[in-house]
C-alpha atoms as a PDB file:
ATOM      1  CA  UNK A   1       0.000   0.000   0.000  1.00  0.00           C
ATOM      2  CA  UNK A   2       3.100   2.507   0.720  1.00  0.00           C
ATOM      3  CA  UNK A   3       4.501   1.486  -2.568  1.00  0.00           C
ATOM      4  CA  UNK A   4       0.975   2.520  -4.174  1.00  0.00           C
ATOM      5  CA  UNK A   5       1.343   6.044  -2.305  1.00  0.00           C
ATOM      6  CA  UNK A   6       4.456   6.645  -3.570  1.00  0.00           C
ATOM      7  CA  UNK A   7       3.421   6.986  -7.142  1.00  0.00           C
ATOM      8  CA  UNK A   8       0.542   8.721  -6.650  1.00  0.00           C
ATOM      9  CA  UNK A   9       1.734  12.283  -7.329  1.00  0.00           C
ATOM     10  CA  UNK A  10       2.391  12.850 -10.862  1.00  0.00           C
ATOM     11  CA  UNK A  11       1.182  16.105 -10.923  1.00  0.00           C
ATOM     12  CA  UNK A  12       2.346  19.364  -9.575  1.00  0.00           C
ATOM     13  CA  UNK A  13       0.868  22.762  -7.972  1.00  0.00           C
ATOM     14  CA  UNK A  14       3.003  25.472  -8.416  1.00  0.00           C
ATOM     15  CA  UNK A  15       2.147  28.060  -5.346  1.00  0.00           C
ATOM     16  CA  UNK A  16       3.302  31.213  -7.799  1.00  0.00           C
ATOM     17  CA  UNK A  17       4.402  34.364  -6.107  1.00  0.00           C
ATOM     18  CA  UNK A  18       1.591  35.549  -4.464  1.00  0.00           C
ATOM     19  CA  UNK A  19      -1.745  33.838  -2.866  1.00  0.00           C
ATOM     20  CA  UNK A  20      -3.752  37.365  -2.475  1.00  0.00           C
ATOM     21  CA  UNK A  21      -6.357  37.265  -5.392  1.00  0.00           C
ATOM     22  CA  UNK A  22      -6.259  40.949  -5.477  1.00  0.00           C
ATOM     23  CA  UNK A  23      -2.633  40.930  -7.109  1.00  0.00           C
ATOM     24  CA  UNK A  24      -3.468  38.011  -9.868  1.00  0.00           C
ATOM     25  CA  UNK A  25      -4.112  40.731 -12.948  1.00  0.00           C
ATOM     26  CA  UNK A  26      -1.243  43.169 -12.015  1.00  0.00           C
ATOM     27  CA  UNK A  27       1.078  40.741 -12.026  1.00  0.00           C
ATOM     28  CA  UNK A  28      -0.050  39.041 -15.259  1.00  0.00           C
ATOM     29  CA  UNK A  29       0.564  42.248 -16.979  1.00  0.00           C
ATOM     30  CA  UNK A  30       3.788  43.304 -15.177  1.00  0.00           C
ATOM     31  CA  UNK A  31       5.021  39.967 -16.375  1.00  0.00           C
ATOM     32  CA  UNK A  32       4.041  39.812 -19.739  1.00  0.00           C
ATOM     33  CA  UNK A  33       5.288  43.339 -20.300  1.00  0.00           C
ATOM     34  CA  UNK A  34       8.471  42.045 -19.387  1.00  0.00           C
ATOM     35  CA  UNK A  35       8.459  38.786 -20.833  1.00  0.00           C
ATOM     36  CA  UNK A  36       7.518  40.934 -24.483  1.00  0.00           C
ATOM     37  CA  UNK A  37      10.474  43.509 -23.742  1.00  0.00           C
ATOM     38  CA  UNK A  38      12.241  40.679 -23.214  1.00  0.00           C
ATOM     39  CA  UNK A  39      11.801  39.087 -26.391  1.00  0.00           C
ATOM     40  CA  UNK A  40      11.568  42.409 -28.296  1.00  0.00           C
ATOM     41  CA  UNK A  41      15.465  43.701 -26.384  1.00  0.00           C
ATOM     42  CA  UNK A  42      17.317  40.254 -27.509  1.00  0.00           C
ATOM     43  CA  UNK A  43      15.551  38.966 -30.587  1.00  0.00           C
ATOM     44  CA  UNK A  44      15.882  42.527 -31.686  1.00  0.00           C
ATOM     45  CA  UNK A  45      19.575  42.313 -30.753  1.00  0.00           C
ATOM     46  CA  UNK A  46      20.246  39.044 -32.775  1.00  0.00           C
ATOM     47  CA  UNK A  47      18.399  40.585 -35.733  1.00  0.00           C
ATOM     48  CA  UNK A  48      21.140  44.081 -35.877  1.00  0.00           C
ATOM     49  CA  UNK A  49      23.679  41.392 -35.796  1.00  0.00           C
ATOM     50  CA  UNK A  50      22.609  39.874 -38.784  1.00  0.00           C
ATOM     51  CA  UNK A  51      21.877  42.638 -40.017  1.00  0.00           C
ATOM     52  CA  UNK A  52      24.417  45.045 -39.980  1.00  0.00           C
ATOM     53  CA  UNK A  53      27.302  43.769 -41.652  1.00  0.00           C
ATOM     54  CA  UNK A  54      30.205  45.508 -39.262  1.00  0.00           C
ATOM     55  CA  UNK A  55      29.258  43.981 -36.115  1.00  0.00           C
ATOM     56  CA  UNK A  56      29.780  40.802 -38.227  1.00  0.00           C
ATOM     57  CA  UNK A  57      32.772  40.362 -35.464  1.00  0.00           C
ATOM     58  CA  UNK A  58      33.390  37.502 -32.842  1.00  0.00           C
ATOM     59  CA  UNK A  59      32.177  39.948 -29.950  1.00  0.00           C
ATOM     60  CA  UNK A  60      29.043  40.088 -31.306  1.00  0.00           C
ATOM     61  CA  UNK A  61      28.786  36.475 -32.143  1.00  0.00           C
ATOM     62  CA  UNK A  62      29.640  35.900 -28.837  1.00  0.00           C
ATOM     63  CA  UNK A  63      26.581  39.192 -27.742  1.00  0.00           C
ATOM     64  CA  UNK A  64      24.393  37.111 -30.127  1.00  0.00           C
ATOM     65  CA  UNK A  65      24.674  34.153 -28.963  1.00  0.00           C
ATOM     66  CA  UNK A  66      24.016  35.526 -25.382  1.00  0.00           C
ATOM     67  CA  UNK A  67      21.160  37.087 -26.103  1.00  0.00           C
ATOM     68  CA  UNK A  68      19.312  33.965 -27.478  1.00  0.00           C
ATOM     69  CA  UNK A  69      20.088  31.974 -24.415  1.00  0.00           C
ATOM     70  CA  UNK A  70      18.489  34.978 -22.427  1.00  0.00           C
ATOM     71  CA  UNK A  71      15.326  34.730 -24.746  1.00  0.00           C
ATOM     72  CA  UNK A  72      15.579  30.669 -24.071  1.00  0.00           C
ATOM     73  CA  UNK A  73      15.638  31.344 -20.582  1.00  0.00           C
ATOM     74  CA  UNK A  74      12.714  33.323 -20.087  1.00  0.00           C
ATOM     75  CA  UNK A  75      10.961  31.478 -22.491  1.00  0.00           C
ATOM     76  CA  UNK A  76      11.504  28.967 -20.595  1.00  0.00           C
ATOM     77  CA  UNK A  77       9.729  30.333 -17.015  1.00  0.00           C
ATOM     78  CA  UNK A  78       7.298  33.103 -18.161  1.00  0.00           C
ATOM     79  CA  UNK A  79       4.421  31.460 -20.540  1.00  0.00           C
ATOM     80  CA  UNK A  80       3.655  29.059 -18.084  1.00  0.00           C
ATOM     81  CA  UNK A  81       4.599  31.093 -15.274  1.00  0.00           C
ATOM     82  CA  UNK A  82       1.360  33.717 -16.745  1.00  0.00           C
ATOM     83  CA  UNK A  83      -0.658  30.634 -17.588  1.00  0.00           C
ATOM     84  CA  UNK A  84      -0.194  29.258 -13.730  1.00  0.00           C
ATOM     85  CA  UNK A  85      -1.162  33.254 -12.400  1.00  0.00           C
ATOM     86  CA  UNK A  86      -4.658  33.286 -14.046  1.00  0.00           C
ATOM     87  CA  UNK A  87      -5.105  29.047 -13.818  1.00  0.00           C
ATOM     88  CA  UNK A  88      -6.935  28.274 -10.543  1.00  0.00           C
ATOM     89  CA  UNK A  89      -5.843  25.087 -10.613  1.00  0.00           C
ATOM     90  CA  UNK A  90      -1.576  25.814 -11.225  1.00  0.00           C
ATOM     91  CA  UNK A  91      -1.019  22.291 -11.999  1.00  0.00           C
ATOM     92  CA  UNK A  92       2.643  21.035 -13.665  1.00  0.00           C
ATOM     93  CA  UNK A  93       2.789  17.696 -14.463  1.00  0.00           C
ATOM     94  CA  UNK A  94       6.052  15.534 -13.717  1.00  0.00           C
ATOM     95  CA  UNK A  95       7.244  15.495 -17.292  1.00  0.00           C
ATOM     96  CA  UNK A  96       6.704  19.348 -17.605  1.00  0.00           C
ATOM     97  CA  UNK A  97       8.299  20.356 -14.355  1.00  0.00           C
ATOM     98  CA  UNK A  98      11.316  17.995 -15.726  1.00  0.00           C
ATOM     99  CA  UNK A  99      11.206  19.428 -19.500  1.00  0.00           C
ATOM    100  CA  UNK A 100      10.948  22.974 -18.275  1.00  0.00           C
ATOM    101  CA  UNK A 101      14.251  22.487 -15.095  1.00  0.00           C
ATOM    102  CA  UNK A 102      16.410  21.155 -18.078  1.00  0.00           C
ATOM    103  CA  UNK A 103      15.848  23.792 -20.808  1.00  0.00           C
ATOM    104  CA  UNK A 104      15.879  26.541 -17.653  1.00  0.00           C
ATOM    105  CA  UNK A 105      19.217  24.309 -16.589  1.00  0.00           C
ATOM    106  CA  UNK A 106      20.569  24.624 -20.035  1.00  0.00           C
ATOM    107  CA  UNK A 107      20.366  28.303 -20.683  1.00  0.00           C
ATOM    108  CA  UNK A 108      21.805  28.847 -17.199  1.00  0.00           C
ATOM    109  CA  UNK A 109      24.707  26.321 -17.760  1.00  0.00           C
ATOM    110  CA  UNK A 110      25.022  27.979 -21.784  1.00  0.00           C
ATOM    111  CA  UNK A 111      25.119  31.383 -20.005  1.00  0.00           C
ATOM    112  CA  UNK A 112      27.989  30.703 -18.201  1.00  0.00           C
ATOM    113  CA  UNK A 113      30.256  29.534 -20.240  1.00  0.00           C
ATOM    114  CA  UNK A 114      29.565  32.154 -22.915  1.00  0.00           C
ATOM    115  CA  UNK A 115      30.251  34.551 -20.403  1.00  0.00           C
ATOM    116  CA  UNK A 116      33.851  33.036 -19.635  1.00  0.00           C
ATOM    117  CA  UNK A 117      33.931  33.288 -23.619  1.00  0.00           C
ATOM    118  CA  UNK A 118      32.816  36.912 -24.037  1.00  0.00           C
ATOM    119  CA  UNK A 119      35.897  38.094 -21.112  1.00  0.00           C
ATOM    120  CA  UNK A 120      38.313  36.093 -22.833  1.00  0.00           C
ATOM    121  CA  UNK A 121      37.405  37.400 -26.051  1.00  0.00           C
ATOM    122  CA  UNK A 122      37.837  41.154 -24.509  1.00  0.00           C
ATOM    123  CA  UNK A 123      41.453  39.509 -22.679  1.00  0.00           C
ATOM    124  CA  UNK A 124      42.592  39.070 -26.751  1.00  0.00           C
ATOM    125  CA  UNK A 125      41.648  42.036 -27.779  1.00  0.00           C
ATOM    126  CA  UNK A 126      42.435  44.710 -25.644  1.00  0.00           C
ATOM    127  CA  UNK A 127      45.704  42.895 -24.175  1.00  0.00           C
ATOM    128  CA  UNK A 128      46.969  41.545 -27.859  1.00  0.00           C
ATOM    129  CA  UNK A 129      45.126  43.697 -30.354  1.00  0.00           C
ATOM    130  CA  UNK A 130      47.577  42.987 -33.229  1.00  0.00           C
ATOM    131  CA  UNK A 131      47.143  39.266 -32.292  1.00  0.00           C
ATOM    132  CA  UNK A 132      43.478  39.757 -31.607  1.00  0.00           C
ATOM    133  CA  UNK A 133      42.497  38.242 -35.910  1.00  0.00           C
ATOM    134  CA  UNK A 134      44.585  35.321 -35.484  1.00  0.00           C
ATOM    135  CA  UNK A 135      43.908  34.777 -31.678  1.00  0.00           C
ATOM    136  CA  UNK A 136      40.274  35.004 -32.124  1.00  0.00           C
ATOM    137  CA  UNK A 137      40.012  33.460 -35.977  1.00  0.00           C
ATOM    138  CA  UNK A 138      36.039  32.796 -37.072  1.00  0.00           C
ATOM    139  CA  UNK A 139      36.786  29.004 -36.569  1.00  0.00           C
ATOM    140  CA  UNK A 140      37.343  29.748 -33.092  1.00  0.00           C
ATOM    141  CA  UNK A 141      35.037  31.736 -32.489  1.00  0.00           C
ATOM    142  CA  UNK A 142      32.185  28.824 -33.972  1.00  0.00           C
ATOM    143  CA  UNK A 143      33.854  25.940 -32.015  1.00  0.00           C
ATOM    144  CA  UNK A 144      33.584  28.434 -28.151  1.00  0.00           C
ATOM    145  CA  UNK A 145      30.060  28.763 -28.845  1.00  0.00           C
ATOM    146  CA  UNK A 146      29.364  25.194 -30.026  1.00  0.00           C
ATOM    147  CA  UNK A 147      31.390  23.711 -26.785  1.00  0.00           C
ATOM    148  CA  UNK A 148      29.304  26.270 -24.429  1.00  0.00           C
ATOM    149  CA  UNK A 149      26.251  25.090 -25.882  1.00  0.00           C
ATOM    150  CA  UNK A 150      27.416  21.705 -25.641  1.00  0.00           C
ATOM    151  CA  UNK A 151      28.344  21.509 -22.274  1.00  0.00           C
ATOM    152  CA  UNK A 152      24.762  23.687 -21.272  1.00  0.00           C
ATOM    153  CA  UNK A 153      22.539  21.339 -22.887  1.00  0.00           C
ATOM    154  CA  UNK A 154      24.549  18.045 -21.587  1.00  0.00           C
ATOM    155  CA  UNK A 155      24.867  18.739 -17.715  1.00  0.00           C
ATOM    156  CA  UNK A 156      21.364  19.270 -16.852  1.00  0.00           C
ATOM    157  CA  UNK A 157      20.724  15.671 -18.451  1.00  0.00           C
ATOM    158  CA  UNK A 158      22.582  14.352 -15.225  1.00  0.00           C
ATOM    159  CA  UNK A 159      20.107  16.129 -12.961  1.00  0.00           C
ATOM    160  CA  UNK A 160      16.926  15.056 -14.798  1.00  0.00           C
ATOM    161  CA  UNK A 161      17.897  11.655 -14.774  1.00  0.00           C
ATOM    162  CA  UNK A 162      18.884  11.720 -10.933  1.00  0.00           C
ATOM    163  CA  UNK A 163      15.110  12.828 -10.653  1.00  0.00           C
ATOM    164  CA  UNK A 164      13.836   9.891 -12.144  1.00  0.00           C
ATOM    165  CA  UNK A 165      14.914   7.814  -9.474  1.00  0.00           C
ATOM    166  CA  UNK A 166      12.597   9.970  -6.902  1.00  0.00           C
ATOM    167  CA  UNK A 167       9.307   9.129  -5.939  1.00  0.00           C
ATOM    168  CA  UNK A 168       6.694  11.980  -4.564  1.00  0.00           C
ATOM    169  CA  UNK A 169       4.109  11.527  -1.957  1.00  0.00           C
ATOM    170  CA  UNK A 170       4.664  14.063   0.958  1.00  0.00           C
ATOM    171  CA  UNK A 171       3.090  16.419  -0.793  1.00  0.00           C
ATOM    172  CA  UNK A 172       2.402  17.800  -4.577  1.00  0.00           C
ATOM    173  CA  UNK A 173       2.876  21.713  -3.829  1.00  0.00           C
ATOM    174  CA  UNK A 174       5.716  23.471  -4.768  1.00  0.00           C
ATOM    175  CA  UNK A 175       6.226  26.826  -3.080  1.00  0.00           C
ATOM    176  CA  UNK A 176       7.836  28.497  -6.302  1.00  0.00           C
ATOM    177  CA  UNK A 177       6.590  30.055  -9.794  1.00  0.00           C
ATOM    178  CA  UNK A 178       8.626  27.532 -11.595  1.00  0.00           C
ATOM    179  CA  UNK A 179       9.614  24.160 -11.436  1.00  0.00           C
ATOM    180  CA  UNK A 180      13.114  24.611  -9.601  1.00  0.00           C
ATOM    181  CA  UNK A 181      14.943  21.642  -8.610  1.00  0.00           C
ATOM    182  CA  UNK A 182      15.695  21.859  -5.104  1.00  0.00           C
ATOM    183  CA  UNK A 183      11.871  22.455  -3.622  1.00  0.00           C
ATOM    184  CA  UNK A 184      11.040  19.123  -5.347  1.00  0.00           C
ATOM    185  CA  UNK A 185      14.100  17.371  -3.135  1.00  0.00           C
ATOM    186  CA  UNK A 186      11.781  19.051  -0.443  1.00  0.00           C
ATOM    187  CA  UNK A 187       8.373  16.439  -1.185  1.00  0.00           C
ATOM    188  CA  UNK A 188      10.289  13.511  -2.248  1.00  0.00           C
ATOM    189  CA  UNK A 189       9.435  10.242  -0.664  1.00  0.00           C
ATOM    190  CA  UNK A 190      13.020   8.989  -1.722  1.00  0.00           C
ATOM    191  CA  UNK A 191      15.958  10.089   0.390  1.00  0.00           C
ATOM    192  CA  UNK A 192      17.267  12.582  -2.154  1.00  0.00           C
ATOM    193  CA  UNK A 193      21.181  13.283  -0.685  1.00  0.00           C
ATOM    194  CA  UNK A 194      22.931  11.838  -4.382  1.00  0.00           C
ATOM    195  CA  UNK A 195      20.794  14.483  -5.802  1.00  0.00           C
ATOM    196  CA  UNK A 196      21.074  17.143  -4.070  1.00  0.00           C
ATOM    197  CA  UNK A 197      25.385  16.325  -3.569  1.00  0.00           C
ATOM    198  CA  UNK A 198      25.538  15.787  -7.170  1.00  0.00           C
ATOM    199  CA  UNK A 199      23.790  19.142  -7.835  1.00  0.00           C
ATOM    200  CA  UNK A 200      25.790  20.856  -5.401  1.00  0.00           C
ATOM    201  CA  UNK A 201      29.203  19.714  -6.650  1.00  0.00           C
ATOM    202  CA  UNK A 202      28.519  20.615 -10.377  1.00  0.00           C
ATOM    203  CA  UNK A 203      27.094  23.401  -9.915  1.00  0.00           C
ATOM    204  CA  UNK A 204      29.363  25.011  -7.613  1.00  0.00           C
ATOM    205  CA  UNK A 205      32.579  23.669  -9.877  1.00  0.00           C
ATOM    206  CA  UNK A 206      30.964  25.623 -12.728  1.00  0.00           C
ATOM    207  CA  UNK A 207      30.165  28.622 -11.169  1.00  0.00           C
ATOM    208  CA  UNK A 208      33.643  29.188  -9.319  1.00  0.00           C
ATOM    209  CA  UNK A 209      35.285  28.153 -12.530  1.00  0.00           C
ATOM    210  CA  UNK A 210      33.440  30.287 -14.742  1.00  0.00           C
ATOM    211  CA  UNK A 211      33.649  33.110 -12.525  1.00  0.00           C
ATOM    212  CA  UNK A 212      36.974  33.165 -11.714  1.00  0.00           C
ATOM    213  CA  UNK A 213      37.964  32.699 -14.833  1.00  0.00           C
ATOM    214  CA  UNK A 214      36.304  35.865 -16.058  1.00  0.00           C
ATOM    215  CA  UNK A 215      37.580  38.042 -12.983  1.00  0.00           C
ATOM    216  CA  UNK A 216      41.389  36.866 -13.750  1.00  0.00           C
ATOM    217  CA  UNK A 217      40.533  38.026 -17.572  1.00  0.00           C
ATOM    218  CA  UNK A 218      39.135  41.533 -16.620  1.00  0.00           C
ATOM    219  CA  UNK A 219      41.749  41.863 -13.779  1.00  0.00           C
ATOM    220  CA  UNK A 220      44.563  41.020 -17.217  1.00  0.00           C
ATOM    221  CA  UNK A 221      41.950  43.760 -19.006  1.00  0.00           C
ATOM    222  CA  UNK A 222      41.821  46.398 -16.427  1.00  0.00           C
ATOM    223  CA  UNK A 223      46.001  46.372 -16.077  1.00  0.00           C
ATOM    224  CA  UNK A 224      46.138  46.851 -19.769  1.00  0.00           C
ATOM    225  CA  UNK A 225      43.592  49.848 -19.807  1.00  0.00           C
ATOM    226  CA  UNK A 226      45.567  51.439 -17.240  1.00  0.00           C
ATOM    227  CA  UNK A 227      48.684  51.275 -19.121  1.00  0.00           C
ATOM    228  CA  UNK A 228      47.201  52.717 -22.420  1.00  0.00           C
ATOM    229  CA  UNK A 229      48.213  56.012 -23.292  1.00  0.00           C
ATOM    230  CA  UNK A 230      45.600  57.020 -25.599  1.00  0.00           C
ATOM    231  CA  UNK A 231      42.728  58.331 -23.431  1.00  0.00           C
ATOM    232  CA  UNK A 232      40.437  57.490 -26.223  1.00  0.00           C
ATOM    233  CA  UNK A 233      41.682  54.047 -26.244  1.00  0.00           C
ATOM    234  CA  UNK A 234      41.469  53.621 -22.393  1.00  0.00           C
ATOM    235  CA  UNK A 235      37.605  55.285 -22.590  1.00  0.00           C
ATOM    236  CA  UNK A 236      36.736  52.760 -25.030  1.00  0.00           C
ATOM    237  CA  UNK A 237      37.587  49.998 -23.826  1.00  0.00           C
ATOM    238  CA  UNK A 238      36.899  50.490 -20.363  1.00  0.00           C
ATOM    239  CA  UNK A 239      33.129  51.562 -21.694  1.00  0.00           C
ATOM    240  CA  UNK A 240      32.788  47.897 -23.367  1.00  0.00           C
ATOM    241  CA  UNK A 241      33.929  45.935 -20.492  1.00  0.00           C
ATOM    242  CA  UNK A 242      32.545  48.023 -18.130  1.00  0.00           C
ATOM    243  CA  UNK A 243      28.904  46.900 -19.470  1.00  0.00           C
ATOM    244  CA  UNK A 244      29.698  43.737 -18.617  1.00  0.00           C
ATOM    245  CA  UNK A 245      30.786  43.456 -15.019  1.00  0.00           C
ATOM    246  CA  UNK A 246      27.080  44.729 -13.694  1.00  0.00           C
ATOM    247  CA  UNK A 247      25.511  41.742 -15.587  1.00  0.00           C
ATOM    248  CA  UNK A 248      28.240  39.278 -14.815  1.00  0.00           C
ATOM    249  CA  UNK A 249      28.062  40.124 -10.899  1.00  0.00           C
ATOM    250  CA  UNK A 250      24.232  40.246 -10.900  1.00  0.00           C
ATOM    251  CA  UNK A 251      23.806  37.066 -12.403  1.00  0.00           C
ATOM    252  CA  UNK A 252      26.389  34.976 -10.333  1.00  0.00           C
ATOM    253  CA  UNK A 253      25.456  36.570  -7.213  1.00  0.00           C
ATOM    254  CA  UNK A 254      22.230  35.351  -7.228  1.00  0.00           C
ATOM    255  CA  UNK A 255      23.031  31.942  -8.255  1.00  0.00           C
ATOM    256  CA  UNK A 256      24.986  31.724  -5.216  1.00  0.00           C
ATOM    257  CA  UNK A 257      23.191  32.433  -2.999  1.00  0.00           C
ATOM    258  CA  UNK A 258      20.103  30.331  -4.473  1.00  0.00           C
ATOM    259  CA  UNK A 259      22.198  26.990  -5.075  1.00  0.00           C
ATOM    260  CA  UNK A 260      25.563  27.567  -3.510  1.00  0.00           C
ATOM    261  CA  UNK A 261      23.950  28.695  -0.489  1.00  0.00           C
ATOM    262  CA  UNK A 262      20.647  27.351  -0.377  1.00  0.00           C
ATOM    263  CA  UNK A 263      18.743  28.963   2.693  1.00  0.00           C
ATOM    264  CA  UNK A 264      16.251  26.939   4.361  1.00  0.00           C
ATOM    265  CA  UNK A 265      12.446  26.319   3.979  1.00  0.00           C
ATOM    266  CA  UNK A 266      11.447  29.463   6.223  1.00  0.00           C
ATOM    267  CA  UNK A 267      13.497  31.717   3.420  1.00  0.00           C
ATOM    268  CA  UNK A 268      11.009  30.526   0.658  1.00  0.00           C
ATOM    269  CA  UNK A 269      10.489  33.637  -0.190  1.00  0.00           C
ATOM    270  CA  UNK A 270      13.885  35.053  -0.325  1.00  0.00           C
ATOM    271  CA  UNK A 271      14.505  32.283  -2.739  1.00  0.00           C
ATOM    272  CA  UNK A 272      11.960  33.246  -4.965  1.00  0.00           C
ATOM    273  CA  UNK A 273      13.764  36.848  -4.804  1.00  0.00           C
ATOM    274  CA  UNK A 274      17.026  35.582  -6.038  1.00  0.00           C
ATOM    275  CA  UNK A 275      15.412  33.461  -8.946  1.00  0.00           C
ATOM    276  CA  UNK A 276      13.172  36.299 -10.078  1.00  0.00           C
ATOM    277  CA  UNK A 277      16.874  38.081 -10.677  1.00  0.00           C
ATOM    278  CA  UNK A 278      18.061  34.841 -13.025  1.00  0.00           C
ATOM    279  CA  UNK A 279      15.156  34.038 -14.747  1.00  0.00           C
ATOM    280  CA  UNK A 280      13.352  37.163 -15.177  1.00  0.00           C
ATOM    281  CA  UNK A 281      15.100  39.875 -14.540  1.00  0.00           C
ATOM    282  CA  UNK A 282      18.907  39.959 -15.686  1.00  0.00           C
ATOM    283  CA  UNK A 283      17.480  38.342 -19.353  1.00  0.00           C
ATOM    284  CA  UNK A 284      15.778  41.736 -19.714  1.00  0.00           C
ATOM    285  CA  UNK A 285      18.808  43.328 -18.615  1.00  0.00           C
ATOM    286  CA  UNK A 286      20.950  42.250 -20.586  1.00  0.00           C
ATOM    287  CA  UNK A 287      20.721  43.468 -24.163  1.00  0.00           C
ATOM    288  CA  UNK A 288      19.762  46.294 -22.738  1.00  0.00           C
ATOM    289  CA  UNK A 289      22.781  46.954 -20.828  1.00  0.00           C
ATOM    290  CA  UNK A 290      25.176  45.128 -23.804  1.00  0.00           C
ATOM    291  CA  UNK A 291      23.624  47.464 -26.064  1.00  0.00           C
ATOM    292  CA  UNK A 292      23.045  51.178 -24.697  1.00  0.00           C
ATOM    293  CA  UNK A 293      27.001  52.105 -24.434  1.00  0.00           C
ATOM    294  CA  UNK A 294      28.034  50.446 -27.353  1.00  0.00           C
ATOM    295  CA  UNK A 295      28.137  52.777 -30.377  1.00  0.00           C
ATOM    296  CA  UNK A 296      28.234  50.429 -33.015  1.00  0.00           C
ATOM    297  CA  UNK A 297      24.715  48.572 -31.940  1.00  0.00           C
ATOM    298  CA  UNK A 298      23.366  52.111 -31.701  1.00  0.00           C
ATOM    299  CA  UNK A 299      24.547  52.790 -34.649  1.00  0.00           C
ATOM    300  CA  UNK A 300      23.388  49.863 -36.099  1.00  0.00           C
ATOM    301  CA  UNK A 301      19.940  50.528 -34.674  1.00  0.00           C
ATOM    302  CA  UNK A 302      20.157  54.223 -36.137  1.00  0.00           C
ATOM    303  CA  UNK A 303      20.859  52.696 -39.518  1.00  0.00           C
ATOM    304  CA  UNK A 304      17.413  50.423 -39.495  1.00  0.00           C
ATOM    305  CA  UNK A 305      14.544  52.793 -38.162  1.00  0.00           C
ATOM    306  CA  UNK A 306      16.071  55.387 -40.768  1.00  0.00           C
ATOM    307  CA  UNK A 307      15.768  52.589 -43.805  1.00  0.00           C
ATOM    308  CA  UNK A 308      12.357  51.201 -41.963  1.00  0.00           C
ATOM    309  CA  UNK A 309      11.029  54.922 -42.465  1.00  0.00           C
ATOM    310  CA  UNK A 310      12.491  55.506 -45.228  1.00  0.00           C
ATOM    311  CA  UNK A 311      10.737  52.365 -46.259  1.00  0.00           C
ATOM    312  CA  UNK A 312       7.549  53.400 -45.015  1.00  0.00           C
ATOM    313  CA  UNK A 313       7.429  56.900 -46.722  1.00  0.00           C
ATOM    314  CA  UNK A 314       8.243  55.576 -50.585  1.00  0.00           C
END
């Protein structure tokens, strides 16, 4: 009869940010304002890329490439996230709360790494800018992104299967807007220490290797700024890596503290806090940030609306 229990819950209720009714429409439209600038800031970003023949460059490969694992990762949280805020019911079942932790997983993971790529790419180029064409050749460039993508879609495979060997019948309520991994080691029937040691060693070795591997490349960048003579040199290069460090600090910090340093049930809600940062917020960030400094997207941008109105008129 136990073993019966234990397979009973195959289904999932997601308890979303708030219970008060009152805040159910406000919060469907703050969300899908941002999930649609979302999609508008980085598919809009990928599009001047392609676009605009001179930011045909590894950096904005590498920008491009971000920005589509930002619009994976919200995509990946927010449409069901709005469905589950006017559904009464907020019901995930196992297979979706597993599909939607890997693809979530994956962008995270992919994020990463294209981070580490994106400093070393500024190392080569402001520390060896004569090397920087040879350094950072277009076959290069093709096999960083492959191998972060690579790596982010394979390591959250681990996970999911772990999960697989769980069985749920505490409870089928999950105190979070999406389906995160470590409330569900929370309800499981099956003692779940491999998965939650498992999780805990991968993903701290990826975070502190990814980000101190892009600290000791902008610490390299920051001693060769400093030693550049040209003041227009030094102001343009410190402007491009300078948009990155916010983004880079925001996003680590709060995986931290959310996996790193999980906090216990009573901070539920400071847990929700840090993920709203990683799935929600720093993807709308992003090309936003990436792009408002940098003269070249702006430029590209300029170059569009004028042949859009142009367009338009004729």
């Amino acid at each position: 009869m136990m073993e019966a229990n234990k397979t009973l819950v195959t289904e999932f209720v997601l308890t979303g940010l708030t219970d008060l009714p009152g805040l159910k429409v406000p919060l469907f439209l703050v969300f899908l304002v941002i999930y649609l600038t979302t999609m508008v800031g980085n598919l809009g970003l990928i599009f001047l890329i392609w676009k605009d023949p001179h930011l045909h460059t590894p950096m904005y490969s590498f920008l491009g490439s971000l920005a589509f694992v930002d619009a994976c990762s919200s995509s990946s949280v927010i449409p069901k996230m709005l469905v589950n805020i006017l559904d009464k019911s907020q019901m995930m079942s196992l297979f979706e709360c597993m599909a939607q932790y890997y693809f979530f997983g994956s962008s995270a993971t992919t994020e990463c790494f294209l981070l580490v790529v994106m400093a070393y790419d500024r190392y080569a180029a402001i520390c060896s800018p004569l090397l920087y064409p040879v350094v950072m050749s277009n076959g290069l460039c093709t096999c960083l992104i492959s191998a972060s993508y690579a790596v982010g879609f394979l390591q959250p495979i681990i996970h999911v299967g772990l999960l697989s060997r769980l069985t749920f019948c505490r409870s089928n309520t999950i105190h979070h807007f999406y389906c995160e991994i470590l409330p569900l080691f929370t309800i499981s029937c099956t003692d779940p220490s491999i998965n939650a040691l498992v999780l805990f060693i991968f993903v701290a070795f990826i975070q502190a290797f990814t980000f101190i591997t892009i600290m000791a490349s902008y610490t390299y960048v920051l001693f060769a700024i400093l030693k550049k003579k040209s003041e227009k040199g030094r102001s343009k290069a410190f402007s491009t890596c300078s948009a990155h460090l916010p983004s880079v600090s925001l996003f680590y910090g709060t995986l931290f503290f959310m996996y790193v340093h999980p906090g216990s049930v009573q901070d539920q809600y400071q847990d929700k806090m840090y993920s709203l940062f990683y799935t929600i917020i720093i993807p709308l960030l992003n090309p936003f940030i990436y792009s408002l400094r940098n003269k070249e997207v702006l430029g590209a941008f300029g170059e569009v609306r004028t042949n859009t109105i142009d367009f338009l008129l004729f």
